[in-house]
C-alpha atoms as a PDB file:
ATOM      1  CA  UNK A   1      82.123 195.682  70.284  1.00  0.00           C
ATOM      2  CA  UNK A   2      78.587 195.947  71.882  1.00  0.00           C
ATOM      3  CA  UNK A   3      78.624 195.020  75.748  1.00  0.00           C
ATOM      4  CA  UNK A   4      82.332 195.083  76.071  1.00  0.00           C
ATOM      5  CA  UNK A   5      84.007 197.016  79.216  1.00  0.00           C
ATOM      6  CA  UNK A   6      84.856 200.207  79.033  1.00  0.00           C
ATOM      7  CA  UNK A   7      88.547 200.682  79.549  1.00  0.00           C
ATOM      8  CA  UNK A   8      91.059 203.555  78.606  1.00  0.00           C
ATOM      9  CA  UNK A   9      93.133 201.896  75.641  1.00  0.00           C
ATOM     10  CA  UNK A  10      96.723 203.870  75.064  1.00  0.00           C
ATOM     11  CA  UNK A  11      97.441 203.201  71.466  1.00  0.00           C
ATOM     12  CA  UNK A  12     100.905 204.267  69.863  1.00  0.00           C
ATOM     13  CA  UNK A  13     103.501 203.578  67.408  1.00  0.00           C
ATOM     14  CA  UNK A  14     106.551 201.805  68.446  1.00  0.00           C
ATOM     15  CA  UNK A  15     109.600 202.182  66.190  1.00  0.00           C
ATOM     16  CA  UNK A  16     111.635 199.594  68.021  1.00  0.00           C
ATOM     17  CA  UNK A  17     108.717 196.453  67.228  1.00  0.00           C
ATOM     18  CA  UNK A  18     107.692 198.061  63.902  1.00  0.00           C
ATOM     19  CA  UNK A  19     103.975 198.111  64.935  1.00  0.00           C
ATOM     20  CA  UNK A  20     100.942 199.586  67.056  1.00  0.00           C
ATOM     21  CA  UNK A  21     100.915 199.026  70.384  1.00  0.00           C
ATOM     22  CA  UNK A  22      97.561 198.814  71.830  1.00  0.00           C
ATOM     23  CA  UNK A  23      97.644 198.745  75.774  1.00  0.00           C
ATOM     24  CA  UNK A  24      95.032 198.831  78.892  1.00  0.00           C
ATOM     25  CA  UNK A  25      96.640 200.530  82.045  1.00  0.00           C
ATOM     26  CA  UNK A  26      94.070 199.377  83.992  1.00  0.00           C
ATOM     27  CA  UNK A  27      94.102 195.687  83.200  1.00  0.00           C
ATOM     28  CA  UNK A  28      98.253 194.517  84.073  1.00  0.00           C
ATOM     29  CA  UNK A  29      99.858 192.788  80.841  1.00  0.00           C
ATOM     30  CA  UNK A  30      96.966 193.249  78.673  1.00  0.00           C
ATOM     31  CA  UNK A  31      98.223 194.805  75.311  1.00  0.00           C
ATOM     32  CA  UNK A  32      98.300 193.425  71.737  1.00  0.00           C
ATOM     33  CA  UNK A  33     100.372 195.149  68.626  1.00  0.00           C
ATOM     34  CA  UNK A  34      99.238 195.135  64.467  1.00  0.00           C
ATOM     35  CA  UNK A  35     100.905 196.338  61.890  1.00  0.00           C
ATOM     36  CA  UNK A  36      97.691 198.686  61.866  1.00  0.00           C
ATOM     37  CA  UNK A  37      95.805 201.216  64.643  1.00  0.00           C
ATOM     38  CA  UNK A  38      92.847 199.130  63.632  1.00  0.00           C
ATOM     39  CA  UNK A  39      94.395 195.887  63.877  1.00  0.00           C
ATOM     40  CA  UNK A  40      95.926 196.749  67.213  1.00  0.00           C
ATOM     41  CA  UNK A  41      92.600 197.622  68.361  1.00  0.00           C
ATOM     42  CA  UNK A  42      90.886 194.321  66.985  1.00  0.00           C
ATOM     43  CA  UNK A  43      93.452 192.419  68.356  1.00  0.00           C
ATOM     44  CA  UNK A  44      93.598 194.244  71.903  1.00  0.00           C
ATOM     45  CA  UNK A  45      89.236 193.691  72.266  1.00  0.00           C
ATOM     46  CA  UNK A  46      89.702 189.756  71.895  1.00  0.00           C
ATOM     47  CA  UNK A  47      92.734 190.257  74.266  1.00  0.00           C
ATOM     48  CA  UNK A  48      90.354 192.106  76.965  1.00  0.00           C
ATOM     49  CA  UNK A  49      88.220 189.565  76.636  1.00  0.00           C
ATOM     50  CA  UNK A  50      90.603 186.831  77.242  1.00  0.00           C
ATOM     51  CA  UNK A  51      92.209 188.427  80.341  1.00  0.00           C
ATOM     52  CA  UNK A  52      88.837 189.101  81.885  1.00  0.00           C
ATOM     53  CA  UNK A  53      88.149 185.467  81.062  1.00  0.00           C
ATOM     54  CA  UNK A  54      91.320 184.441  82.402  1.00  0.00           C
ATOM     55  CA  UNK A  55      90.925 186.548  85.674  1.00  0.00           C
ATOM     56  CA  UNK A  56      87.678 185.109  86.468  1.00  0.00           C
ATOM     57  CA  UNK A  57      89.187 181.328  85.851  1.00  0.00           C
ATOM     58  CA  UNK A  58      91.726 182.072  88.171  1.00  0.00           C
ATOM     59  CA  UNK A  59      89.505 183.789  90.639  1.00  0.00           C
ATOM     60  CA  UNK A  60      91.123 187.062  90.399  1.00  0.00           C
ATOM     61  CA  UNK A  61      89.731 190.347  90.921  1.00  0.00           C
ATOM     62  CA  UNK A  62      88.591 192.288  87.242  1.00  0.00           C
ATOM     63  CA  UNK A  63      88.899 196.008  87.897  1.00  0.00           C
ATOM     64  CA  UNK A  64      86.014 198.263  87.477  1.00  0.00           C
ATOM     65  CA  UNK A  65      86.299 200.394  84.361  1.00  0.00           C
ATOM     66  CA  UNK A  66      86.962 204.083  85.760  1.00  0.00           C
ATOM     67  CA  UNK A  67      87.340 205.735  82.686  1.00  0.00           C
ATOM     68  CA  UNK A  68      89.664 208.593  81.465  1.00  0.00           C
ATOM     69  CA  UNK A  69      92.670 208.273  83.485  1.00  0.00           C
ATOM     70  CA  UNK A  70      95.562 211.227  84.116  1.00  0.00           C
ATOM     71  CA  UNK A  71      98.477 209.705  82.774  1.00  0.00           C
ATOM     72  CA  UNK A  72      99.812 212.579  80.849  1.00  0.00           C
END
């Protein structure tokens, strides 16, 4: 995905939905699931797109990318 942001993505399996979960801490609500760890991650780069899209529709504030963050 050439030009896209550059945001941590969390990716892990959840037994309870059956699938990937593919999530961006930094971005609130913006996760997508596959029965794959690829097709999580295709489905989670149109979803970053479409919140950052969304965000700037609404006028909202896109966070900055800050890179690795200390969650574990």
């Amino acid at each position: 995905m050439p030009d896209s942001p550059r945001y941590e993505i969390i990716i892990y399996w959840s037994e309870r939905d059956q699938a990937f979960i593919a999530e961006v801490p930094e971005l609130p609500g913006c996760a997508a699931d596959g029965p794959s760890y690829r097709e999580a991650l295709a489905a989670l780069e149109i979803v970053i797109n479409e919140w950052i899209e969304t965000a700037k529709e609404l006028g909202r504030q896109i966070p900055e990318p800050r890179g690795r963050l200390l969650y574990v």
